[in-house]
C-alpha atoms as a PDB file:
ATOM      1  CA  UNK A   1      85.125 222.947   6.163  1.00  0.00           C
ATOM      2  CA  UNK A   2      86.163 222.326   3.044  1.00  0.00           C
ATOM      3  CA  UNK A   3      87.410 225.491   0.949  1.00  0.00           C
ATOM      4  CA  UNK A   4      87.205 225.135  -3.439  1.00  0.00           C
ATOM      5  CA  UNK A   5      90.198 226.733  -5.480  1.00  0.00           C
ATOM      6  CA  UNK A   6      88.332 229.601  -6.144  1.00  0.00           C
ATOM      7  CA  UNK A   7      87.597 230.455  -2.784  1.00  0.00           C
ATOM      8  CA  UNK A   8      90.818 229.972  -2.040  1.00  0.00           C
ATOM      9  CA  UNK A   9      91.763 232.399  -5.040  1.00  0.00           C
ATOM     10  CA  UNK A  10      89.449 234.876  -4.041  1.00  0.00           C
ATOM     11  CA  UNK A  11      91.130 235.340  -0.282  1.00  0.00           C
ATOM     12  CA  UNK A  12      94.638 235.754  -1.708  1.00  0.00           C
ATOM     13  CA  UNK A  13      93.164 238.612  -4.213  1.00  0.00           C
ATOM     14  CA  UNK A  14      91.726 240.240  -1.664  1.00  0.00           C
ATOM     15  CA  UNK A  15      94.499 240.283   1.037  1.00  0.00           C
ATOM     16  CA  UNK A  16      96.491 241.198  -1.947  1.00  0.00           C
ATOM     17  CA  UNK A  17      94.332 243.982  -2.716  1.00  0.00           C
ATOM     18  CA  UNK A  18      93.769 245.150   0.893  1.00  0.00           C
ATOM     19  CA  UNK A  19      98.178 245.560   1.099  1.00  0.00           C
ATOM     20  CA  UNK A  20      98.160 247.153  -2.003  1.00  0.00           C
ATOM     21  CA  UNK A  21      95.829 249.776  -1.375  1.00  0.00           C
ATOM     22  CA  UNK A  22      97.536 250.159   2.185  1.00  0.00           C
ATOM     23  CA  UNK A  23     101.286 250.622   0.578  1.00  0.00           C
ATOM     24  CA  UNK A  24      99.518 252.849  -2.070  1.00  0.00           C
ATOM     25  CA  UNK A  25      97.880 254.988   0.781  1.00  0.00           C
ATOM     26  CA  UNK A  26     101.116 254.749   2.970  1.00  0.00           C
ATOM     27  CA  UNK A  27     102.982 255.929   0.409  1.00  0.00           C
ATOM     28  CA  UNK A  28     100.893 258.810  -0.395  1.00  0.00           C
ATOM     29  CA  UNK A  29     100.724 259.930   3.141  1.00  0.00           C
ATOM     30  CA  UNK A  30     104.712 259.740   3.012  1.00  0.00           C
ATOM     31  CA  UNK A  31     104.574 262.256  -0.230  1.00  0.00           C
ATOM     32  CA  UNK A  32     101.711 264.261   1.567  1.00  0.00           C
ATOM     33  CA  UNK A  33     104.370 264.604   4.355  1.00  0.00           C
ATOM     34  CA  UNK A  34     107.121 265.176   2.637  1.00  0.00           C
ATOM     35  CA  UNK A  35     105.543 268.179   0.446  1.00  0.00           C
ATOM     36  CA  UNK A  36     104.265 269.374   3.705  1.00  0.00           C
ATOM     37  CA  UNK A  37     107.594 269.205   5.640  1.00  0.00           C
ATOM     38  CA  UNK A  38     109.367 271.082   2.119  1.00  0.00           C
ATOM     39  CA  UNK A  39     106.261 274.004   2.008  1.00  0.00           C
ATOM     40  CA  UNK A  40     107.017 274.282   5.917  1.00  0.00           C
ATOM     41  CA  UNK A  41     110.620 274.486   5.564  1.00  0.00           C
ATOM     42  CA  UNK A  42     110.137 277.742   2.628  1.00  0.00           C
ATOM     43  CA  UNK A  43     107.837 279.070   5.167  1.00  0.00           C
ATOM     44  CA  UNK A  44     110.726 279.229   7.276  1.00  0.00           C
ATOM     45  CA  UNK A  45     113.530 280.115   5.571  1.00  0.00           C
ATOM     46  CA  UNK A  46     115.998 281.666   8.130  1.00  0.00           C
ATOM     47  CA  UNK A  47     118.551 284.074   6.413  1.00  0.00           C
ATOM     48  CA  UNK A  48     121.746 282.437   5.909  1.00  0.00           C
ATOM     49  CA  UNK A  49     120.323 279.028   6.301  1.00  0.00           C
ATOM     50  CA  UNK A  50     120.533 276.571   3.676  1.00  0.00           C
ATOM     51  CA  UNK A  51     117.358 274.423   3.051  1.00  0.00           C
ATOM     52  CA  UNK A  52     116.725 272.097   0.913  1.00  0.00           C
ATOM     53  CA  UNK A  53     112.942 273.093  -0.252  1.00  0.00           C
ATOM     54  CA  UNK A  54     110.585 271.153  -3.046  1.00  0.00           C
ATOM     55  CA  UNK A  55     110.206 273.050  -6.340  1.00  0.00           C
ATOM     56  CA  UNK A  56     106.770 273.507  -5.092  1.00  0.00           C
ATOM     57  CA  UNK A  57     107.832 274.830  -2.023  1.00  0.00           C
ATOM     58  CA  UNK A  58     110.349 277.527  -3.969  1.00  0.00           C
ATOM     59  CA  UNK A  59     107.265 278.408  -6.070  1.00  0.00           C
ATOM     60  CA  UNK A  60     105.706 279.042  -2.467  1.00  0.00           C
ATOM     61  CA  UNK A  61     108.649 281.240  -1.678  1.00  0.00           C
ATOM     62  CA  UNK A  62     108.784 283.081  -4.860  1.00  0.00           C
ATOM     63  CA  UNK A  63     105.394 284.472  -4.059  1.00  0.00           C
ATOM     64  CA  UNK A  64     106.705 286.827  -1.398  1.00  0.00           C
ATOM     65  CA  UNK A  65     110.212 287.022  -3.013  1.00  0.00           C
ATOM     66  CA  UNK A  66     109.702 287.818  -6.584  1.00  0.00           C
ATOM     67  CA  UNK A  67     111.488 288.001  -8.556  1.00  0.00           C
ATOM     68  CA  UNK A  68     113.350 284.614  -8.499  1.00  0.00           C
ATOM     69  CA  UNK A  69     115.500 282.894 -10.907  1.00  0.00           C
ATOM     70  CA  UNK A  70     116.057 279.019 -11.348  1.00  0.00           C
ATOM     71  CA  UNK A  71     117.132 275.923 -13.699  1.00  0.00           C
ATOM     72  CA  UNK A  72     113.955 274.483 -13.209  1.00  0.00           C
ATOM     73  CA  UNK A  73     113.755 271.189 -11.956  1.00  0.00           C
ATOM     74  CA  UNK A  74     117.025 269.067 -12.646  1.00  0.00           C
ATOM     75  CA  UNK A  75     117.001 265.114 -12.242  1.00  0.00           C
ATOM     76  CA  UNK A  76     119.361 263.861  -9.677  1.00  0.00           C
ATOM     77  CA  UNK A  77     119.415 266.896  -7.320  1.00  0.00           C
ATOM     78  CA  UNK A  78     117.844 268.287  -4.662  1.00  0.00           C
ATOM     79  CA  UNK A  79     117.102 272.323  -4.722  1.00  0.00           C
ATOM     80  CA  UNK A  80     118.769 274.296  -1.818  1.00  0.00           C
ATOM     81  CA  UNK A  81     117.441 277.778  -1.140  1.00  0.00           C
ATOM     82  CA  UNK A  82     119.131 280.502   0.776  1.00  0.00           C
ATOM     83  CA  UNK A  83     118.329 284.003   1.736  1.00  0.00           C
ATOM     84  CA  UNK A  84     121.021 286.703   2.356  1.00  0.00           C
ATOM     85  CA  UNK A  85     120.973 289.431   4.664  1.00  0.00           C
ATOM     86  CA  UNK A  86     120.791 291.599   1.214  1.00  0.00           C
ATOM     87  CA  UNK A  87     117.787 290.130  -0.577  1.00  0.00           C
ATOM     88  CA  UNK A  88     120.296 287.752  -2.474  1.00  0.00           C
ATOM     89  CA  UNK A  89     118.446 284.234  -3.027  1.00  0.00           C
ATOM     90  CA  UNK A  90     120.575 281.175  -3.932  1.00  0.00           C
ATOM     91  CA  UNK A  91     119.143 278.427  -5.547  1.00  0.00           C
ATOM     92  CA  UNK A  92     121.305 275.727  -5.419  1.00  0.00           C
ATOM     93  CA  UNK A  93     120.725 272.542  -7.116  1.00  0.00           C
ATOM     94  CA  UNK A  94     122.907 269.561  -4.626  1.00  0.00           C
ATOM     95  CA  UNK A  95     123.560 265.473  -5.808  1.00  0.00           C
ATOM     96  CA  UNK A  96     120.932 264.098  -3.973  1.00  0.00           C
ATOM     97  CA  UNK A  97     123.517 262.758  -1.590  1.00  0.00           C
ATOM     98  CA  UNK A  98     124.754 265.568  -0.499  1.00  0.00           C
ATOM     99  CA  UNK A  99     123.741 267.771   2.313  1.00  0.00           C
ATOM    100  CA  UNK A 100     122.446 271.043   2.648  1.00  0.00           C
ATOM    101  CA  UNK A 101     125.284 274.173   2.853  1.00  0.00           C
ATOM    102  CA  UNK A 102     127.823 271.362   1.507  1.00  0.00           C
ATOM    103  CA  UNK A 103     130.555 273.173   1.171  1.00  0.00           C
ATOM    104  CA  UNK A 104     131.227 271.479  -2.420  1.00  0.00           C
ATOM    105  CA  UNK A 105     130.434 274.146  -5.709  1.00  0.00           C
ATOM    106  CA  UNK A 106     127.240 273.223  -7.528  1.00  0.00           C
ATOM    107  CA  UNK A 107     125.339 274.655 -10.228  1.00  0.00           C
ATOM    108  CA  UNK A 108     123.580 277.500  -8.707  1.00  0.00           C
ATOM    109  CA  UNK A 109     121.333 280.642  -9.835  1.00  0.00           C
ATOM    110  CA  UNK A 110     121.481 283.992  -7.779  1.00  0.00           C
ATOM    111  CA  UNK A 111     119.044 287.001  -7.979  1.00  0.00           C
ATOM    112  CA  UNK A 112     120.167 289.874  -6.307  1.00  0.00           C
ATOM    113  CA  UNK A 113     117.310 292.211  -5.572  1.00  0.00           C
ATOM    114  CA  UNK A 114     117.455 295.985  -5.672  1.00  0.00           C
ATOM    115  CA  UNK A 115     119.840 296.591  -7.721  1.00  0.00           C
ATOM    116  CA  UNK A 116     120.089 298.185 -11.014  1.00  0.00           C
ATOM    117  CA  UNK A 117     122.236 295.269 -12.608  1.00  0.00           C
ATOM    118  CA  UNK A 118     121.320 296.092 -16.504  1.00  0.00           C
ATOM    119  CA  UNK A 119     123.398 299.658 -16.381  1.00  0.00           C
ATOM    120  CA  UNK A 120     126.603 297.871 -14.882  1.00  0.00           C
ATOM    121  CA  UNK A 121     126.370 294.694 -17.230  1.00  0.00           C
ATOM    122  CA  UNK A 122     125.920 296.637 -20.384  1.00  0.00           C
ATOM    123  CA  UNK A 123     128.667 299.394 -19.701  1.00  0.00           C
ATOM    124  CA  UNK A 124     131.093 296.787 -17.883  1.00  0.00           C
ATOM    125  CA  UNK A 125     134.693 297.432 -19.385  1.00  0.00           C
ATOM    126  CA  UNK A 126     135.117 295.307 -22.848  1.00  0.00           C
ATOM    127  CA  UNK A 127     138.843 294.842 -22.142  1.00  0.00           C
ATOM    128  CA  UNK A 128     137.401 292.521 -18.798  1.00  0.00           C
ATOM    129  CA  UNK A 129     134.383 291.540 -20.050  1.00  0.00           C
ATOM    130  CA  UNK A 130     132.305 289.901 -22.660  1.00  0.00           C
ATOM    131  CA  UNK A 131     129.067 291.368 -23.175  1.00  0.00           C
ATOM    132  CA  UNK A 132     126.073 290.665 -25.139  1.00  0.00           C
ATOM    133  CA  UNK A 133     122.482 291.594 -25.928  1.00  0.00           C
ATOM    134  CA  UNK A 134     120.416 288.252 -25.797  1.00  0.00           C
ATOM    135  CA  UNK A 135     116.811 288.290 -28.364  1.00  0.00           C
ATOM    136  CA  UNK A 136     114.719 288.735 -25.133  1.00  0.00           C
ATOM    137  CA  UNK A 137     116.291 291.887 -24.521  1.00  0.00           C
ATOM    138  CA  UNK A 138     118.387 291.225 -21.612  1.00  0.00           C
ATOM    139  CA  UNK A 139     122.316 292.414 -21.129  1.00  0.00           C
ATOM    140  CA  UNK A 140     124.395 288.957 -20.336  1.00  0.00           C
ATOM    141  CA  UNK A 141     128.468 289.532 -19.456  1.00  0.00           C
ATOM    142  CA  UNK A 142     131.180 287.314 -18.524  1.00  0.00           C
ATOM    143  CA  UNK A 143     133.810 288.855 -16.778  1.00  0.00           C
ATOM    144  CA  UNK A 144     137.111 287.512 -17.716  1.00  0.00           C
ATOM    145  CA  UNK A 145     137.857 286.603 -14.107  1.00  0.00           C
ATOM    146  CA  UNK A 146     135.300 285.067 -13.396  1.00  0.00           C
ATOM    147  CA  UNK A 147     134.216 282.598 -16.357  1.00  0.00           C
ATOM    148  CA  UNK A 148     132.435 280.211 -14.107  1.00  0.00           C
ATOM    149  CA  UNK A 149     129.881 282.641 -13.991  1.00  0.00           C
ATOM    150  CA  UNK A 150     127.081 284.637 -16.289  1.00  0.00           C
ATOM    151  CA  UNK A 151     125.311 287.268 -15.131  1.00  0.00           C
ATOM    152  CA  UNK A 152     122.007 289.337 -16.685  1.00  0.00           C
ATOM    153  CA  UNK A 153     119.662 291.674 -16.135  1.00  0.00           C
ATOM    154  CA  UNK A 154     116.907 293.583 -17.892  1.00  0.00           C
ATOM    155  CA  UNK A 155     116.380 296.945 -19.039  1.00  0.00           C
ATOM    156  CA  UNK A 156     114.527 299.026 -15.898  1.00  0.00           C
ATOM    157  CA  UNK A 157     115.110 295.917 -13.845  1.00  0.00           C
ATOM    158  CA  UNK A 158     115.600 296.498 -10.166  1.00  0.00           C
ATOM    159  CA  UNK A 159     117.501 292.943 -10.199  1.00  0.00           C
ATOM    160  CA  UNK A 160     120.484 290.710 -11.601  1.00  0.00           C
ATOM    161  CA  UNK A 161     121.160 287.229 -11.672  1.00  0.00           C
ATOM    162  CA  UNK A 162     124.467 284.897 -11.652  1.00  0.00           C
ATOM    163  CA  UNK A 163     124.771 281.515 -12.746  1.00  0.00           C
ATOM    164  CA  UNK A 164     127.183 279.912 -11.514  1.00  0.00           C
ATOM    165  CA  UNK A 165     128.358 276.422 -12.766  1.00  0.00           C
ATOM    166  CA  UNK A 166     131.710 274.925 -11.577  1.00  0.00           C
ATOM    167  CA  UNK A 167     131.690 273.101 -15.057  1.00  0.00           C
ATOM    168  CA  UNK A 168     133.405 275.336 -17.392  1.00  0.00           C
ATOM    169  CA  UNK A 169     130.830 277.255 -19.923  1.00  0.00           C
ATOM    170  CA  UNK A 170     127.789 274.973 -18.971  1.00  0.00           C
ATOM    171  CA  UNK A 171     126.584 278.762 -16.959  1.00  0.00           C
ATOM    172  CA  UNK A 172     126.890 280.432 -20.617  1.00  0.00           C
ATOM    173  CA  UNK A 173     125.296 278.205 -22.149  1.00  0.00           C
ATOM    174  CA  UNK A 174     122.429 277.717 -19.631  1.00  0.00           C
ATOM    175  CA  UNK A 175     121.671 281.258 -20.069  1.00  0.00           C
ATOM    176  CA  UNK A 176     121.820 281.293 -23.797  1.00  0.00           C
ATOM    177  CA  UNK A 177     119.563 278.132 -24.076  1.00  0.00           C
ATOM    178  CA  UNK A 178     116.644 279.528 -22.246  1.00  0.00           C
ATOM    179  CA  UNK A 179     116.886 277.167 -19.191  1.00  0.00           C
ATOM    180  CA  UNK A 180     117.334 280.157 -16.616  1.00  0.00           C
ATOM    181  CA  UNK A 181     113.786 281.259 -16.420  1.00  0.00           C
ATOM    182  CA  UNK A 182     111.984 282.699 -13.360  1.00  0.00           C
ATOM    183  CA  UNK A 183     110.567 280.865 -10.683  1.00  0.00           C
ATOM    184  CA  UNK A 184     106.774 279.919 -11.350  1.00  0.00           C
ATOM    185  CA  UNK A 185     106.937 281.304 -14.999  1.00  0.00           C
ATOM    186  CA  UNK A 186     108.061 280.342 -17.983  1.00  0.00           C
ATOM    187  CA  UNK A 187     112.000 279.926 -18.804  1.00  0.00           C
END
């Protein structure tokens, strides 16, 4: 049997083709999986657990636990979501080496549900505290001892949130800049 050059050509492009289109469908069934495995996981959020969950996963979770602040999506981490006994959510953002409830201080954004945070921001103690108004009409302080952190709230708001950074004034700034935004909406 003799077999011409273009034949031969032919056979390579399409065993070429055929792995191809199996590492492209291999890999989307590992993303399928992996989006599945990180929806699961917010389904499931224990309290007190740390999990790390998929941004899509956290929007999941926002749903039923609304409202909920974040950074948004951060390269080089990996978000980590945990649910106090208090309706407290963490969102944690971990190197993507690390594992989650490493016990290592990260750049993470706290809502605290029912509770009227705008009343204690705004009147907090000026000798302590630095306090502001910010253009969206939110009440951001920074308590002298604790500058790590920046905490806000809203007028009528049955909610506050802390960011914490353990870089000093990257929280402050974070808040300023608009990058703290809610969950699913717009910063």
């Amino acid at each position: 049997m003799k077999v011409t050059l273009g034949a031969l050509a032919a056979l390579v492009l399409l065993a070429v083709v055929a792995v191809g289109s199996w590492s492209i469908r291999g890999a989307q069934a590992d993303n399928a999986a992996e989006a599945s495995a990180s929806a699961a996981a917010a389904e499931r959020i224990e309290v007190g657990v740390p999990t790390v969950v998929s941004a899509d996963a956290l929007e999941e979770f926002s749903a039923t636990h609304s409202p909920l602040y974040w950074a948004g999506e951060i390269p080089d981490t990996k978000i980590e979501l945990t649910l106090t006994a208090t309706s407290g959510t963490f969102v944690r953002y971990l190197p993507t080496e690390a594992e989650a409830g490493d016990s290592d201080k990260y750049l993470t954004v706290a809502t605290y549900e029912a509770i009227s945070g705008y009343e204690g921001l705004k009147t907090a103690d000026k000798e302590i505290a630095t306090v502001e108004n910010s253009k969206s009409g939110a009440v951001i302080t920074v308590f002298d001892d604790r500058p790590l952190s920046t905490y806000f709230s809203f007028q009528n708001a049955a909610f506050q949130v802390e960011v914490f950074s353990p870089k000093k004034g990257e929280s402050k700034k974070l808040t300023d800049d608009g990058s703290i935004g809610l969950v699913g909406g717009e910063a």
